[in-house]
N, C-alpha and C. Protein backbone atom coordinates (compact mmCIF):
# COMPACT_ATOMS: atom_id res chain seq x y z
N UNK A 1 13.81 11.64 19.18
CA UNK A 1 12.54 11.52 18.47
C UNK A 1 12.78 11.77 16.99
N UNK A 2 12.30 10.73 16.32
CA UNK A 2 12.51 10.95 14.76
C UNK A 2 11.38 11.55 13.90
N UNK A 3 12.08 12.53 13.06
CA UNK A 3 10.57 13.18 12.44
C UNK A 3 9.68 12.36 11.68
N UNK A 4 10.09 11.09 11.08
CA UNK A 4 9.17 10.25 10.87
C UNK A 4 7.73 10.51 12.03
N UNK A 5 8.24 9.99 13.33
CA UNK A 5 7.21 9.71 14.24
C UNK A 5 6.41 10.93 14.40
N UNK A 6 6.88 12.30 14.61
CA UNK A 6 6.35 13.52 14.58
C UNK A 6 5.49 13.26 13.53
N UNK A 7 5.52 12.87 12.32
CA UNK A 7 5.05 13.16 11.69
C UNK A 7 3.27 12.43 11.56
N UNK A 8 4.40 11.18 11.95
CA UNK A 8 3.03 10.22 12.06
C UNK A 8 2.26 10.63 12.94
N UNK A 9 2.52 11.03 14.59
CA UNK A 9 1.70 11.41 15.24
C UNK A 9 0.61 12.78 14.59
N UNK A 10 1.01 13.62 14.43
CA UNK A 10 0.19 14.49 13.48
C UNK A 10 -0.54 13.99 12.82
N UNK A 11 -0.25 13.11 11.80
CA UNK A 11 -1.23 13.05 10.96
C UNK A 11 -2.26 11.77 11.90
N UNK A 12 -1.76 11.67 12.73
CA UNK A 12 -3.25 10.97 13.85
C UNK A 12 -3.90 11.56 14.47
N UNK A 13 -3.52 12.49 15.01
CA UNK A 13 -3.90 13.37 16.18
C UNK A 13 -5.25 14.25 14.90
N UNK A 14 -6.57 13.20 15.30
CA UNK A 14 -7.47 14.39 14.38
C UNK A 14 -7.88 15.33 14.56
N UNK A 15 -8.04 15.45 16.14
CA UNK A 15 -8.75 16.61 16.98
C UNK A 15 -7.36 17.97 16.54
N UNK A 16 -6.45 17.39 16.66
CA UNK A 16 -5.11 18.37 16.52
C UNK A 16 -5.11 18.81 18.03
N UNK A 17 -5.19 18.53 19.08
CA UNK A 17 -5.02 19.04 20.34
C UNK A 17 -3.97 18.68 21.21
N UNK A 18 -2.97 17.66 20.08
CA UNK A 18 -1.36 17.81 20.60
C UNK A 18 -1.43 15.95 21.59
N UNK A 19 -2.35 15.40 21.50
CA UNK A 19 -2.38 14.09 22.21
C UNK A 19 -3.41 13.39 21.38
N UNK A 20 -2.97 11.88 21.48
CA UNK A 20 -3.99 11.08 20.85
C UNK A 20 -4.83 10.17 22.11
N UNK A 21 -5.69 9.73 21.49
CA UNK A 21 -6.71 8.80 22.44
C UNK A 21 -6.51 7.40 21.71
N UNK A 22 -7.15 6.21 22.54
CA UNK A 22 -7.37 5.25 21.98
C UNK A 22 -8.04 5.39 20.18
N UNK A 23 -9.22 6.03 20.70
CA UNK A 23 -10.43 5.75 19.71
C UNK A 23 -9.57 6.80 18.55
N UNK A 24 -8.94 7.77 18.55
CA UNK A 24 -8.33 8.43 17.55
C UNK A 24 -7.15 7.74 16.51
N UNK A 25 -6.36 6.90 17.34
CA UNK A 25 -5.05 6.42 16.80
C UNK A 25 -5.99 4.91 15.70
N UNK A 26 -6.76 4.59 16.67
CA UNK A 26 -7.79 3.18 15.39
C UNK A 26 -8.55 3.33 15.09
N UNK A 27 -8.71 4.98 15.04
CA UNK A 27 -9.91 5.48 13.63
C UNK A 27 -8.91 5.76 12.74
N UNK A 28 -7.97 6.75 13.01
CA UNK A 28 -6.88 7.42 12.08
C UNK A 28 -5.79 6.08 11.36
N UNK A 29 -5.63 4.92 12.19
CA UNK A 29 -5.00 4.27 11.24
C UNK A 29 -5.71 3.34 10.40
N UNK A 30 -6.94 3.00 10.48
CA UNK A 30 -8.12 2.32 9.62
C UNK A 30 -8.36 3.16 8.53
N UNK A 31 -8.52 4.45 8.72
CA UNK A 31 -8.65 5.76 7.55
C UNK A 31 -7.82 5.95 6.87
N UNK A 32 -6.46 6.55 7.71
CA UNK A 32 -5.61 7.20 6.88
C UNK A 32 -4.04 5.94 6.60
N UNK A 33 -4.32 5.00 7.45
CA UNK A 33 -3.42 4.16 7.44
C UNK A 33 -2.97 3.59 6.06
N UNK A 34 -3.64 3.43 4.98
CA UNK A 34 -3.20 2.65 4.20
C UNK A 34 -2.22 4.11 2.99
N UNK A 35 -2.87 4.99 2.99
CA UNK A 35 -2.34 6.39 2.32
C UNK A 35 -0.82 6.64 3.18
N UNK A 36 -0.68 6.36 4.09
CA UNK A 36 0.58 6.90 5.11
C UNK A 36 1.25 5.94 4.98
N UNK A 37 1.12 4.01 4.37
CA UNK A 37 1.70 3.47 4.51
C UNK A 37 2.12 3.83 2.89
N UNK A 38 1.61 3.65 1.92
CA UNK A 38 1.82 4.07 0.65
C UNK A 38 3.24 4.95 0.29
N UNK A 39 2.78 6.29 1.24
CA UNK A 39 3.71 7.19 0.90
C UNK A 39 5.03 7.45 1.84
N UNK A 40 5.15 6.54 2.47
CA UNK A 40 6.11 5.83 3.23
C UNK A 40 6.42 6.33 4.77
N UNK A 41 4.94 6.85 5.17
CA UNK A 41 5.42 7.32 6.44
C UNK A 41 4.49 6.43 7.78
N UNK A 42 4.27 5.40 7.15
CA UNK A 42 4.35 4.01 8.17
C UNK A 42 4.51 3.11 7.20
N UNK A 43 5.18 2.25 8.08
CA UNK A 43 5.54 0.80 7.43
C UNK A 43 4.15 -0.14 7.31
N UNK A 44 4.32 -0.78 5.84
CA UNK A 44 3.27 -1.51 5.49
C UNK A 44 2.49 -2.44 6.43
N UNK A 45 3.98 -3.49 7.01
CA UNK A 45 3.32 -4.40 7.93
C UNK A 45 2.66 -3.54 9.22
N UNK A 46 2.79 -2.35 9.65
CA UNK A 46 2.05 -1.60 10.93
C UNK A 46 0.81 -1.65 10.35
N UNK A 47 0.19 -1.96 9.10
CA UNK A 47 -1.45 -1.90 9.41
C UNK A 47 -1.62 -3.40 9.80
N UNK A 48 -2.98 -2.74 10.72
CA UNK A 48 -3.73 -3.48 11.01
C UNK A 48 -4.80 -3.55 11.71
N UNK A 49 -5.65 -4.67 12.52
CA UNK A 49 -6.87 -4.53 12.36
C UNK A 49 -6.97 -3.59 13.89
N UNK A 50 -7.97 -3.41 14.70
CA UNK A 50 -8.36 -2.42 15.18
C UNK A 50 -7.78 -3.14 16.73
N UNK A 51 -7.74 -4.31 17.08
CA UNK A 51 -6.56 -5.21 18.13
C UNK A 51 -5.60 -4.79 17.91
N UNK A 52 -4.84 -4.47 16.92
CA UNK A 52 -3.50 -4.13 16.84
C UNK A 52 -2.83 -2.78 17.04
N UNK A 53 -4.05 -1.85 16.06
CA UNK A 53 -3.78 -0.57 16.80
C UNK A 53 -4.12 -0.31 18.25
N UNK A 54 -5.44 -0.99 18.71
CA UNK A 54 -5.54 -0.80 20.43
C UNK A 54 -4.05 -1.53 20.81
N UNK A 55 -3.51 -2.57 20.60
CA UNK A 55 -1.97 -3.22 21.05
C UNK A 55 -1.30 -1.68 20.98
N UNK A 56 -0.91 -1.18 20.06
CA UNK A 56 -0.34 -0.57 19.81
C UNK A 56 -0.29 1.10 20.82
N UNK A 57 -1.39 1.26 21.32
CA UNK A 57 -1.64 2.36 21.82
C UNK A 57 -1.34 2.20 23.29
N UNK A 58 -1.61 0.52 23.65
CA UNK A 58 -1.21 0.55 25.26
C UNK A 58 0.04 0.23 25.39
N UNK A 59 1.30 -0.16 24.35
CA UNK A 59 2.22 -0.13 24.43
C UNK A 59 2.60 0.85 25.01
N UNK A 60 2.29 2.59 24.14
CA UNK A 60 2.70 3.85 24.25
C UNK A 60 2.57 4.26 25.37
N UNK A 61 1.15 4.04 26.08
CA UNK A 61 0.65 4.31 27.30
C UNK A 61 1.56 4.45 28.31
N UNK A 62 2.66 4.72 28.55
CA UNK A 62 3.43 4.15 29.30
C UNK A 62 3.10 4.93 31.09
N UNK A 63 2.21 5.80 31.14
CA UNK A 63 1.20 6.26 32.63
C UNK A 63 0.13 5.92 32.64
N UNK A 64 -0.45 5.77 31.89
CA UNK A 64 -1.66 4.75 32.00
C UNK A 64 -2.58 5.94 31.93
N UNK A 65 -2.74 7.00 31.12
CA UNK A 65 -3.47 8.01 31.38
C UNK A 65 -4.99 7.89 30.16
N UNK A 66 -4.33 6.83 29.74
CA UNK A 66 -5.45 6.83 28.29
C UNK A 66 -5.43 7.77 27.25
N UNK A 67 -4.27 8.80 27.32
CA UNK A 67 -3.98 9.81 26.47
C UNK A 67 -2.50 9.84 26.07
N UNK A 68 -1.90 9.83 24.63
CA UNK A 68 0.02 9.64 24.22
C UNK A 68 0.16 10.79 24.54
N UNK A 69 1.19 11.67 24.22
CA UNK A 69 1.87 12.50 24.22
C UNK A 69 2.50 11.83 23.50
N UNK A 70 3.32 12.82 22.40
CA UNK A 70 4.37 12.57 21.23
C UNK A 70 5.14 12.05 21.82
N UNK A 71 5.46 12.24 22.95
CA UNK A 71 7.29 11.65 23.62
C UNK A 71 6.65 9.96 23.86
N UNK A 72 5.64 10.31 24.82
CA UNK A 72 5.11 8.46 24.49
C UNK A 72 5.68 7.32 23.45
N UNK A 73 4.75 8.28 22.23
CA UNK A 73 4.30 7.49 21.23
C UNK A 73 5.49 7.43 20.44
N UNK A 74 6.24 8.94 20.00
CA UNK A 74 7.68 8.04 19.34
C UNK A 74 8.64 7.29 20.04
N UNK A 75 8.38 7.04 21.75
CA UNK A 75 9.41 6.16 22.53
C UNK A 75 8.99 4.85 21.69
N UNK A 76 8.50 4.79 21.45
CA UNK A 76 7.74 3.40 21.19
C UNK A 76 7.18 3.24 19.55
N UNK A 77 7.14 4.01 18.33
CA UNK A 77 6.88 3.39 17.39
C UNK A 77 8.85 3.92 16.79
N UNK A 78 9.18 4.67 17.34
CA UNK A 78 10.51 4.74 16.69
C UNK A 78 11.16 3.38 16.76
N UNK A 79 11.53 3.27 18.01
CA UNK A 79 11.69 1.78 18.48
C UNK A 79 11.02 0.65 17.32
N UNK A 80 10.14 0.46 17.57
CA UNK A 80 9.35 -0.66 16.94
C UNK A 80 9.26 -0.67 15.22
N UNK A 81 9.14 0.56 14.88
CA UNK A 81 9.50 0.96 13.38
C UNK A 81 11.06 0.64 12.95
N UNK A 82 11.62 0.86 14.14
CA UNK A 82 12.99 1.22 13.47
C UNK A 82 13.89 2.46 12.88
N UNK A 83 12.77 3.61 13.36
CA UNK A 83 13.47 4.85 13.28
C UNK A 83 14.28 6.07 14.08
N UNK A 84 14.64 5.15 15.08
CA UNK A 84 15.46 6.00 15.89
C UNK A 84 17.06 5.54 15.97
């Protein structure tokens, strides 16, 4: 797991309760997405519209629980980012 992704997950996770939801990860990247891509802790082309972050979240899904866990979510944006 790369601290990139740690990092990113944090700064999604709004509730801070250690897991993200659908509705959290494509509020948090519509909000904070364009500031995180700026300062280089997502890649520019990862924004996008609210299909893409839902794409993006059932990728992670990988139990189908409707909730990431960090290990989820950096299996899968490290990968896809390119930071592992």
């Amino acid at each position: 797991m790369s601290d990139k992704a740690r990092k990113l997950f944090e700064a999604l996770d709004l509730d801070e309760n250690g897991t993200l939801t659908r509705v959290e990860v494509i509020t948090a990247l519509r909000t904070k997405g364009p500031s995180l891509a700026a300062s280089g802790d997502l890649p520019i082309w990862a924004l996008g519209d609210d299909d893409a972050s839902s794409a993006l979240f059932d990728a992670a899904d990988q139990n189908g629980d409707e909730e990431l866990t960090l290990e989820e979510f950096s299996a899968v944006v490290d990968r896809r980012f390119g930071w592992s």
